[in-house]
N, C-alpha and C. Protein backbone atom coordinates (compact mmCIF):
# COMPACT_ATOMS: atom_id res chain seq x y z
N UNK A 1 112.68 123.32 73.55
CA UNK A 1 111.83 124.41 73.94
C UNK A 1 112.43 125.22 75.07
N UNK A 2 113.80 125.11 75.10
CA UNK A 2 114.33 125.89 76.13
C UNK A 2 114.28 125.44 77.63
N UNK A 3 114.76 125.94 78.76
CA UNK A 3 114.47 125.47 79.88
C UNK A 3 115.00 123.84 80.50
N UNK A 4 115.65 123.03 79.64
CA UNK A 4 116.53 121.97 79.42
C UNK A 4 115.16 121.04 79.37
N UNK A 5 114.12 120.82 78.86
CA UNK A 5 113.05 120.36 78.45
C UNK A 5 112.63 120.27 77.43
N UNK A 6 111.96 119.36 76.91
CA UNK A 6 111.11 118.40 75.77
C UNK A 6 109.97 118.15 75.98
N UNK A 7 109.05 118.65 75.13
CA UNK A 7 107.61 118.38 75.30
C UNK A 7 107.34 117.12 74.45
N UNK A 8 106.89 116.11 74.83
CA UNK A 8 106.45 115.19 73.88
C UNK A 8 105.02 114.68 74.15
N UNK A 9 104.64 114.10 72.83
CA UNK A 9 103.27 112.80 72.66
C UNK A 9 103.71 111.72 73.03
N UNK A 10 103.53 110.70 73.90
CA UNK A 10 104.03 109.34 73.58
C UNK A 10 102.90 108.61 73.33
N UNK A 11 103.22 107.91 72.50
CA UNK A 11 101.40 106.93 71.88
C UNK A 11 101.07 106.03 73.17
N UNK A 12 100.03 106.05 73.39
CA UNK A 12 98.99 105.43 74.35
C UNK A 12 99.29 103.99 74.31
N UNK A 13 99.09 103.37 75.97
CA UNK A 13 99.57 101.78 75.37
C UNK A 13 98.50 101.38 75.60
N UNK A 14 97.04 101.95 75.56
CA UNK A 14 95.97 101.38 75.55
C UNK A 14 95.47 100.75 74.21
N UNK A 15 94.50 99.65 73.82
CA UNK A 15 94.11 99.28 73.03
C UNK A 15 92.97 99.83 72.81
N UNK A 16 92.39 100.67 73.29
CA UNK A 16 90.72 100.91 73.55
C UNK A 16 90.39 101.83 72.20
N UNK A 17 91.82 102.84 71.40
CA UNK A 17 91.43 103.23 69.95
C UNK A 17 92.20 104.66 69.74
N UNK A 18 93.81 104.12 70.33
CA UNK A 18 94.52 104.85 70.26
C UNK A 18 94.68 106.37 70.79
N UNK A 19 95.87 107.00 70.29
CA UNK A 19 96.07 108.66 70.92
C UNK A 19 97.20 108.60 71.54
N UNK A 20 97.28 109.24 72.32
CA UNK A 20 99.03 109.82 73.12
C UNK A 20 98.73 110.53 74.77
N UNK A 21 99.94 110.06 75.03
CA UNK A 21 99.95 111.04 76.48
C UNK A 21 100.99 112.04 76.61
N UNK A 22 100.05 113.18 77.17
CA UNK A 22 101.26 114.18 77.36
C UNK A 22 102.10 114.58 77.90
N UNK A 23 103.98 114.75 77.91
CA UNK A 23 105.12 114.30 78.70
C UNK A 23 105.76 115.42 78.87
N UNK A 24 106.35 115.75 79.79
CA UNK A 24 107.81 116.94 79.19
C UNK A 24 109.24 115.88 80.19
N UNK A 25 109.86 115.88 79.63
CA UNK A 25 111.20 115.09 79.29
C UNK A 25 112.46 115.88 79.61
N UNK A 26 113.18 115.86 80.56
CA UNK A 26 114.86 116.42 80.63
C UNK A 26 115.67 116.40 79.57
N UNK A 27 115.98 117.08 78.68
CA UNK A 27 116.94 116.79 77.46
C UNK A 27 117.77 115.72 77.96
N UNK A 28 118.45 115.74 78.89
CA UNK A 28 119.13 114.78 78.72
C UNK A 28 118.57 113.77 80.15
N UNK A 29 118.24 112.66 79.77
CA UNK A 29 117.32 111.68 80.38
C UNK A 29 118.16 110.72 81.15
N UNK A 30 118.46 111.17 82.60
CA UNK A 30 119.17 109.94 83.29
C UNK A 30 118.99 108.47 82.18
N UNK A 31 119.93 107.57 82.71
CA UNK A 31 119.93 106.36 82.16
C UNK A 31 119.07 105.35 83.22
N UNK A 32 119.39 105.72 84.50
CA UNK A 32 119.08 105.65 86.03
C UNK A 32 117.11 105.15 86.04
N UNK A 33 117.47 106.24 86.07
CA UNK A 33 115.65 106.55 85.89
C UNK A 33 114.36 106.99 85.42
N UNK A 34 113.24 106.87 85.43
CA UNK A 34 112.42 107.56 84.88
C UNK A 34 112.17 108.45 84.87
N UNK A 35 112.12 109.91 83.94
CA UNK A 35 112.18 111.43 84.50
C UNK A 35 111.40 111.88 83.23
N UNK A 36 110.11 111.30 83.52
CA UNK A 36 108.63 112.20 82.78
C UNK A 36 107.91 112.96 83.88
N UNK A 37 107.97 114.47 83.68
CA UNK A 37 107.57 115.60 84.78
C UNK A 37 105.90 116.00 85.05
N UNK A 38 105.48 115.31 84.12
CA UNK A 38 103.85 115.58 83.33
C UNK A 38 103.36 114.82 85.15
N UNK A 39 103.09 113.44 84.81
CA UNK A 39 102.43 112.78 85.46
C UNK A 39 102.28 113.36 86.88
N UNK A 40 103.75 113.34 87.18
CA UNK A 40 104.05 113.33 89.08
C UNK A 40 103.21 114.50 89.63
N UNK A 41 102.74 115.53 88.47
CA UNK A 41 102.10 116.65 89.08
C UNK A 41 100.71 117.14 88.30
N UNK A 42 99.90 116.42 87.60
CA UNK A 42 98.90 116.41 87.13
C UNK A 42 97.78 115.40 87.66
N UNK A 43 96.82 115.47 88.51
CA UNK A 43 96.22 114.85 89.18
C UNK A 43 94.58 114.97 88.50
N UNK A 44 93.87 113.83 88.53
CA UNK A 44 94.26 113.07 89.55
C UNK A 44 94.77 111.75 89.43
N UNK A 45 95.36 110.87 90.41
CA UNK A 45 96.20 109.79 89.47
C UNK A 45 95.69 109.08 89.86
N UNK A 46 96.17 107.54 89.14
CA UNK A 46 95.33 106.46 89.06
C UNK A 46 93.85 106.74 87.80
N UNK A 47 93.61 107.50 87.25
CA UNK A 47 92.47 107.20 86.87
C UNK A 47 93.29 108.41 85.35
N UNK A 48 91.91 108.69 84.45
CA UNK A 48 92.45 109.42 83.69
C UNK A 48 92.68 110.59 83.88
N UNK A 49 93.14 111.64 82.83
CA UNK A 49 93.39 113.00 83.57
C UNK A 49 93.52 113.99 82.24
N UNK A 50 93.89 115.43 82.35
CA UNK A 50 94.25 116.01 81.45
C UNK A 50 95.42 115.35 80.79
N UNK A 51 96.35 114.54 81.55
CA UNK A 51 97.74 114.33 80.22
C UNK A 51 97.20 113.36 79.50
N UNK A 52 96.05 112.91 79.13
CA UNK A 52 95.51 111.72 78.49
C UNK A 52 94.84 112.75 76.69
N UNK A 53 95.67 112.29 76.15
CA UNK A 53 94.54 112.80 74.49
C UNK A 53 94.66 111.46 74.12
N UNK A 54 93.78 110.54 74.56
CA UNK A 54 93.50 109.16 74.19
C UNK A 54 92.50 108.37 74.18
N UNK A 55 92.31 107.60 73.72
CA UNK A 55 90.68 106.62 73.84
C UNK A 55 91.29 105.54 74.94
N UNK A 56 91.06 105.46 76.08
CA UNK A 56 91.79 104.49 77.47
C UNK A 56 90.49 104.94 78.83
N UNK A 57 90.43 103.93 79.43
CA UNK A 57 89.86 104.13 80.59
C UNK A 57 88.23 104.20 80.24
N UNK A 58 88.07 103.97 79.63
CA UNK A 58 86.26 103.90 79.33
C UNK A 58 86.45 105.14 78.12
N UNK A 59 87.01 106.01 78.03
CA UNK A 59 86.85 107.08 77.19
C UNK A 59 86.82 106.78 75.80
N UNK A 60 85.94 107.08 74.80
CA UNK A 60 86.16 106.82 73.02
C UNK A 60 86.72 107.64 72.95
N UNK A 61 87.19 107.41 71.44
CA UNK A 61 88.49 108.20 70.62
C UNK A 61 87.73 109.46 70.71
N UNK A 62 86.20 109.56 69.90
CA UNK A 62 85.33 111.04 70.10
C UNK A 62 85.41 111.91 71.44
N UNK A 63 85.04 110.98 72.39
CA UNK A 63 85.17 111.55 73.66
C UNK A 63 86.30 112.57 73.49
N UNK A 64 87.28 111.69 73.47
CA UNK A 64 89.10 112.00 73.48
C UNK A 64 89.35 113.44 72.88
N UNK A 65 88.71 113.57 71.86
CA UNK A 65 89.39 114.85 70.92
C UNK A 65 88.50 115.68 71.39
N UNK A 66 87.00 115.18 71.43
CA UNK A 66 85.63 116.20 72.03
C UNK A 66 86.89 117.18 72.90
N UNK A 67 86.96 117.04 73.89
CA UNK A 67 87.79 117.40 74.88
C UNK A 67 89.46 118.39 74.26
N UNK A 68 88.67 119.59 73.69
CA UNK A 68 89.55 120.46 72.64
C UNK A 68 90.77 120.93 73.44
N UNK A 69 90.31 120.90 75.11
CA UNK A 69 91.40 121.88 76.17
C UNK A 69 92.13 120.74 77.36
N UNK A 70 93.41 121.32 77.35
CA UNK A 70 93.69 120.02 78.58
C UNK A 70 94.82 121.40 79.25
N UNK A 71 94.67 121.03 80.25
CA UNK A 71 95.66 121.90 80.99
C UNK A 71 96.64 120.79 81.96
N UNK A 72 97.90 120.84 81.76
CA UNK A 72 98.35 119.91 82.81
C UNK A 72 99.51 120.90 83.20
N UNK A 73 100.11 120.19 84.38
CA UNK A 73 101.16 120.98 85.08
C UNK A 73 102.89 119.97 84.56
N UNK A 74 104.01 120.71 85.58
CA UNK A 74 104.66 120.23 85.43
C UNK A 74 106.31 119.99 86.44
N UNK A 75 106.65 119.50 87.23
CA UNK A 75 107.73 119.67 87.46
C UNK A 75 108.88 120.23 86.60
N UNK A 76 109.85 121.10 86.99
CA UNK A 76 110.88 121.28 86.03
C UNK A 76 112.45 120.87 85.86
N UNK A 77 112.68 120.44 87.50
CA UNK A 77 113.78 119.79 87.33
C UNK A 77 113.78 117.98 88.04
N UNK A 78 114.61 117.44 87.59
CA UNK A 78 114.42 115.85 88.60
C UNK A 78 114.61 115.94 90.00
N UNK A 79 115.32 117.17 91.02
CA UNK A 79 115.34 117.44 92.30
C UNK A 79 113.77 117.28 92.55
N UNK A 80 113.31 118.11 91.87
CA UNK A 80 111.75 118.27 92.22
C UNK A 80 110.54 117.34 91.68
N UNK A 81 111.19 116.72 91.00
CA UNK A 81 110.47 115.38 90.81
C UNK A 81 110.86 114.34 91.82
N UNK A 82 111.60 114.32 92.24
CA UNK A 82 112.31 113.34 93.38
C UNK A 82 110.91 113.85 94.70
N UNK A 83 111.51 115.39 94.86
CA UNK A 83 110.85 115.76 95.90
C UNK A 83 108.83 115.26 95.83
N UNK A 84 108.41 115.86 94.24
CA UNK A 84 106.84 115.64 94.01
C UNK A 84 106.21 114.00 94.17
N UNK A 85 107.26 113.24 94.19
CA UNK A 85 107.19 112.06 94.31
C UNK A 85 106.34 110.96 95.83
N UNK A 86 107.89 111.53 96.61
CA UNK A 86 107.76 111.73 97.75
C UNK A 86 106.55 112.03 98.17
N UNK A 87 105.94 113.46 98.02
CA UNK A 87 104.49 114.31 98.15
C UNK A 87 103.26 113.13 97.84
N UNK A 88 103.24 113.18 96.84
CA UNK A 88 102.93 112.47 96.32
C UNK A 88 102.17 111.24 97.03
N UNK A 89 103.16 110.22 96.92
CA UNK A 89 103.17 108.77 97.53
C UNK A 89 102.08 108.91 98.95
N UNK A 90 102.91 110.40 99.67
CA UNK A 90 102.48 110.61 101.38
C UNK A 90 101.06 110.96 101.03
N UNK A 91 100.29 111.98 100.35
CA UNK A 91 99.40 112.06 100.00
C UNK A 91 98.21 110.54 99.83
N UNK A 92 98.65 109.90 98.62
CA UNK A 92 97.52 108.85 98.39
C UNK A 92 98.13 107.83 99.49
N UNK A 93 98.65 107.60 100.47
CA UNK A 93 99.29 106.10 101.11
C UNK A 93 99.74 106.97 102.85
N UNK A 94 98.63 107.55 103.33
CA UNK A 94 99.21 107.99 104.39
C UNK A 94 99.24 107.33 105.44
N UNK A 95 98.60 106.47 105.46
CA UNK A 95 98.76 105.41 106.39
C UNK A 95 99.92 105.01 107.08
N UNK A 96 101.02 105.14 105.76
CA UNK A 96 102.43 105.11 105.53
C UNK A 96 103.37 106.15 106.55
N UNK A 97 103.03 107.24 106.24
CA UNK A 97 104.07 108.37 106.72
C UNK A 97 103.72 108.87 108.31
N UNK A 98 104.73 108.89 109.32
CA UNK A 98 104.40 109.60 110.22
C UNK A 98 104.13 111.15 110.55
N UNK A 99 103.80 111.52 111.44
CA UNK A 99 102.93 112.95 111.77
C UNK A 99 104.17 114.30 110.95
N UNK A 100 105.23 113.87 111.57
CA UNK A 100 106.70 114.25 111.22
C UNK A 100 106.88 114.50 109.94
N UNK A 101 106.80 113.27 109.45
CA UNK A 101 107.11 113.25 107.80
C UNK A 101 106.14 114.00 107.59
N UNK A 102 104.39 113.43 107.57
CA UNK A 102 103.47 114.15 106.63
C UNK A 102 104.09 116.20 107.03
N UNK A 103 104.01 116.52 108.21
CA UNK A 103 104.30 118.09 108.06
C UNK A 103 105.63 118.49 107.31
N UNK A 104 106.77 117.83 107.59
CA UNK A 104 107.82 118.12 106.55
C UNK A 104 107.41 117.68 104.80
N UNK A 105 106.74 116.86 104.47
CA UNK A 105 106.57 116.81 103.13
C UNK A 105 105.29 118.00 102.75
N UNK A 106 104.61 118.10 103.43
CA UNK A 106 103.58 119.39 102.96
C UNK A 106 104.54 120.77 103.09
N UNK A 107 105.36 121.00 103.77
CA UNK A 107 105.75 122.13 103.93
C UNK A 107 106.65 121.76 102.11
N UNK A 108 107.73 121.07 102.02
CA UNK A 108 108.43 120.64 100.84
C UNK A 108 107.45 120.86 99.56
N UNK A 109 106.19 120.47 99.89
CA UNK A 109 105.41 120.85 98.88
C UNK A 109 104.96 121.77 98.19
N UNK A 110 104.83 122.84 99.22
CA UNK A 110 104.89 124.77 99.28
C UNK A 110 106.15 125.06 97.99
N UNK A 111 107.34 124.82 98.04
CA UNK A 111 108.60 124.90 97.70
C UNK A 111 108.15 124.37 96.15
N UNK A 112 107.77 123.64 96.07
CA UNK A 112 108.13 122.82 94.58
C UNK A 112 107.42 123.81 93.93
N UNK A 113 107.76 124.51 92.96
CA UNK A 113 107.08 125.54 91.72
C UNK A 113 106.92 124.31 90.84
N UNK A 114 105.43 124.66 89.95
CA UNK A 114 104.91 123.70 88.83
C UNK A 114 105.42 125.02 87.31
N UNK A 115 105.36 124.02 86.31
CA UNK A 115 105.19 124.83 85.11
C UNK A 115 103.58 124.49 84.82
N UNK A 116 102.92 125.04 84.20
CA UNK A 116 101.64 124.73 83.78
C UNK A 116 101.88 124.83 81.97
N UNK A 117 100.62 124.13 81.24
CA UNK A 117 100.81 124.38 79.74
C UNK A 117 99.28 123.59 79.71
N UNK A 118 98.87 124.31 78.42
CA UNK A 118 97.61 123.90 77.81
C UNK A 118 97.57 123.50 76.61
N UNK A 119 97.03 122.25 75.85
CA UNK A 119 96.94 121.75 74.50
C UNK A 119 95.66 121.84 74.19
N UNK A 120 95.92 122.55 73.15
CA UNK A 120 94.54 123.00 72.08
C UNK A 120 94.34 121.87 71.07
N UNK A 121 93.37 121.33 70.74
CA UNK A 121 93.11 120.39 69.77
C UNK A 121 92.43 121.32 69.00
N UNK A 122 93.31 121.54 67.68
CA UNK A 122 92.81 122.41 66.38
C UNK A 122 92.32 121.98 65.34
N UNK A 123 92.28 120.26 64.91
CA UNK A 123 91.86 119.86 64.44
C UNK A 123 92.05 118.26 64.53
N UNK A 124 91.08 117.14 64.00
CA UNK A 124 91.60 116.09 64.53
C UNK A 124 90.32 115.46 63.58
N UNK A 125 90.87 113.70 63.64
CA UNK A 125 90.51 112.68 62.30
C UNK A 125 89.93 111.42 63.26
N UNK A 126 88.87 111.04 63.23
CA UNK A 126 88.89 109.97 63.75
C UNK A 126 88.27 108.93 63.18
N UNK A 127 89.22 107.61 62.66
CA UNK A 127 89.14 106.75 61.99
C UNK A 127 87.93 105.19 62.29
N UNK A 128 86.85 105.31 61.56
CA UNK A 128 85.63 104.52 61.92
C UNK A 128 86.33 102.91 62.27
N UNK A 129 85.48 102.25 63.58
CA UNK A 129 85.91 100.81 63.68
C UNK A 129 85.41 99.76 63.00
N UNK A 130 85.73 98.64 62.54
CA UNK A 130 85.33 98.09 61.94
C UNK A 130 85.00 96.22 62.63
N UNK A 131 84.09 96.15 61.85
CA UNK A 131 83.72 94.26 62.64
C UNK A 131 84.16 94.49 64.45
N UNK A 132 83.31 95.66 64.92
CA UNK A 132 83.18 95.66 66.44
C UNK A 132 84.62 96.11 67.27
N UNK A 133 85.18 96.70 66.39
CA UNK A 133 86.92 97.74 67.22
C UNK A 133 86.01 98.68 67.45
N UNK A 134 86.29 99.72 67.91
CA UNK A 134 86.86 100.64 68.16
C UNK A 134 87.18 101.60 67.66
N UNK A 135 86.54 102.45 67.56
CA UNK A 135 86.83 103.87 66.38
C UNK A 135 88.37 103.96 67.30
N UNK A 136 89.13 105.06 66.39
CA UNK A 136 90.62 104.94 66.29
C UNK A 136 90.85 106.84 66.19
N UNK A 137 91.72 107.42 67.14
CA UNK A 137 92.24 108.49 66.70
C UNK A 137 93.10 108.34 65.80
N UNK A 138 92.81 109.32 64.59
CA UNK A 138 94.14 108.55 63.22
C UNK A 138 95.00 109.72 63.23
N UNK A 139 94.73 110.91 63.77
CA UNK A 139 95.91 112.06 63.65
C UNK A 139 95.20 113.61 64.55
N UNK A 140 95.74 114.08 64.94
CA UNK A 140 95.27 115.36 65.84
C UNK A 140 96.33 116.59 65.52
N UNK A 141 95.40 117.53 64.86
CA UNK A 141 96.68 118.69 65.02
C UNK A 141 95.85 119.74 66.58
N UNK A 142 97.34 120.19 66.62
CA UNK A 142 97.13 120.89 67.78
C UNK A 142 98.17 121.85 68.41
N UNK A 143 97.95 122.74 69.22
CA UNK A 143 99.00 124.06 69.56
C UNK A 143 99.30 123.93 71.52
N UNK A 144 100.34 124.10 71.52
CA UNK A 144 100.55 124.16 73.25
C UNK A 144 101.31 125.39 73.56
N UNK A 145 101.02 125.09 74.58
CA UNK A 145 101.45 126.87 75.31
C UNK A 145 101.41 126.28 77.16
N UNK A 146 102.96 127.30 77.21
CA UNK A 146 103.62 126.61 78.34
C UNK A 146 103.94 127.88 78.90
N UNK A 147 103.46 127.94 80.32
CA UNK A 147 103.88 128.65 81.21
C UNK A 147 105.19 128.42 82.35
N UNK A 148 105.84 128.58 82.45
CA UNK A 148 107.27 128.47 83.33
C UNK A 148 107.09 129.35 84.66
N UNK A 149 105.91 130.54 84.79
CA UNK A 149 106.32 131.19 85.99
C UNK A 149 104.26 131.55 86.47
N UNK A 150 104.21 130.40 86.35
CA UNK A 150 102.43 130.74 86.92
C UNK A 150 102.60 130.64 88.24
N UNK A 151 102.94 131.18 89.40
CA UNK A 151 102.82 130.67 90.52
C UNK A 151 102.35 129.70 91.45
N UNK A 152 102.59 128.69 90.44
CA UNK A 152 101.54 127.21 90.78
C UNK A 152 102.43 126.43 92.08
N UNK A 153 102.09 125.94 92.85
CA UNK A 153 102.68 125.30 93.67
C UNK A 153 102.58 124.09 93.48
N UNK A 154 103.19 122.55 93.99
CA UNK A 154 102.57 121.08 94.12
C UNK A 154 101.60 121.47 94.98
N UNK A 155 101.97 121.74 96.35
CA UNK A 155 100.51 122.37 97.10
C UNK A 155 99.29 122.43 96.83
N UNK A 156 99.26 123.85 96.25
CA UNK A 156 98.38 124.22 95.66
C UNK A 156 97.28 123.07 94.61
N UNK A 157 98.23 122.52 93.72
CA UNK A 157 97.45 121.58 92.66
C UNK A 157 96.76 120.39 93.28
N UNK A 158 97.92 119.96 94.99
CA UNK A 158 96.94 118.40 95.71
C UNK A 158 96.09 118.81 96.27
N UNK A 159 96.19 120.21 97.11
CA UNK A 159 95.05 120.95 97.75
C UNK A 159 94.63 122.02 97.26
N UNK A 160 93.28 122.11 96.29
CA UNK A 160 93.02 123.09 96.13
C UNK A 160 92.21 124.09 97.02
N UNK A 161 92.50 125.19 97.32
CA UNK A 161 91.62 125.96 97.96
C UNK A 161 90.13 126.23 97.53
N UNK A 162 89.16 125.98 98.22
CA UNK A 162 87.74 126.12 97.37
C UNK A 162 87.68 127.85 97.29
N UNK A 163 87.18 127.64 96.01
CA UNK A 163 86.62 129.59 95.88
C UNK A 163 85.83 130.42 97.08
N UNK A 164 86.36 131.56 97.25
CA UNK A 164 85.99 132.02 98.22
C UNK A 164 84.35 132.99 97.96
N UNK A 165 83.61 132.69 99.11
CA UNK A 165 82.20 132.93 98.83
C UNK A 165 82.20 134.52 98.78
N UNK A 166 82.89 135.13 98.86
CA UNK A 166 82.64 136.56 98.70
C UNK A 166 82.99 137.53 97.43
């Protein structure tokens, strides 16, 4: 898809009734390390989120597809996944970082540009459970659309600004 990136599904390793999570991938994938751009900047973490089209976390498969719109963000290169990381970590574990660090990693945070993209669920199958499973997502079609220059910041996405009353 251009941009030295891969959008992928990867199937859910939940048992709760299948689906996928949504990734974008470096064409060419260190050997080193892990470099899925989705997560590090789609919040909120620990729990479920837009990169989830899955039945996991209390959610049914219905739930799952109910849910036609997902918007997630994205890092675009591994510098800036390195960097969103970092952010990141200081954010949920501040206990951790001194006064120093936390202002140099918020400022670093300003810097990091997100890609944003939205998945449309256009149509989708969901397979009845049987002897007490779990209904099952059995197939989802669907359309994405990826923005590269929304002016999204990491910033911006950990702190959102509340709407202004005027």
């Amino acid at each position: 898809m251009g941009h030295g990136l891969v959008f992928r599904l990867t199937p859910a390793t939940s048992d709760e009734g299948g689906g996928w999570v949504i990734g974008m991938w470096p064409t060419a994938e260190p050997a080193d390390e892990v470099a899925e751009f989705v997560e590090i900047a789609t919040p909120p973490y620990h729990s479920y989120n837009e990169r989830y089209l899955a039945a996991a976390a209390g959610y049914s498969a219905r739930e799952a597809v109910g849910a036609s719109k997902r918007t997630f963000y994205f890092v675009e290169s591994l510098a800036d996944q390195h960097i969103a990381s970092e952010v990141v970590n200081a954010a949920l574990y501040p206990s951790t970082v001194s006064e120093d660090e936390k202002n140099r990693i918020e400022a670093e945070s300003a810097g990091v540009n997100l890609g944003s993209g939205q998945l449309r669920i256009l149509r989708s199958r969901i397979t009845p459970g049987k002897e007490g499973s779990p209904d099952t997502i059995a197939w989802v079609r669907f359309e994405v659309a990826l923005d590269f220059a929304p002016g999204i910041t990491l910033q911006k996405v950990l702190a959102p600004k509340p709407p202004s009353s005027h």
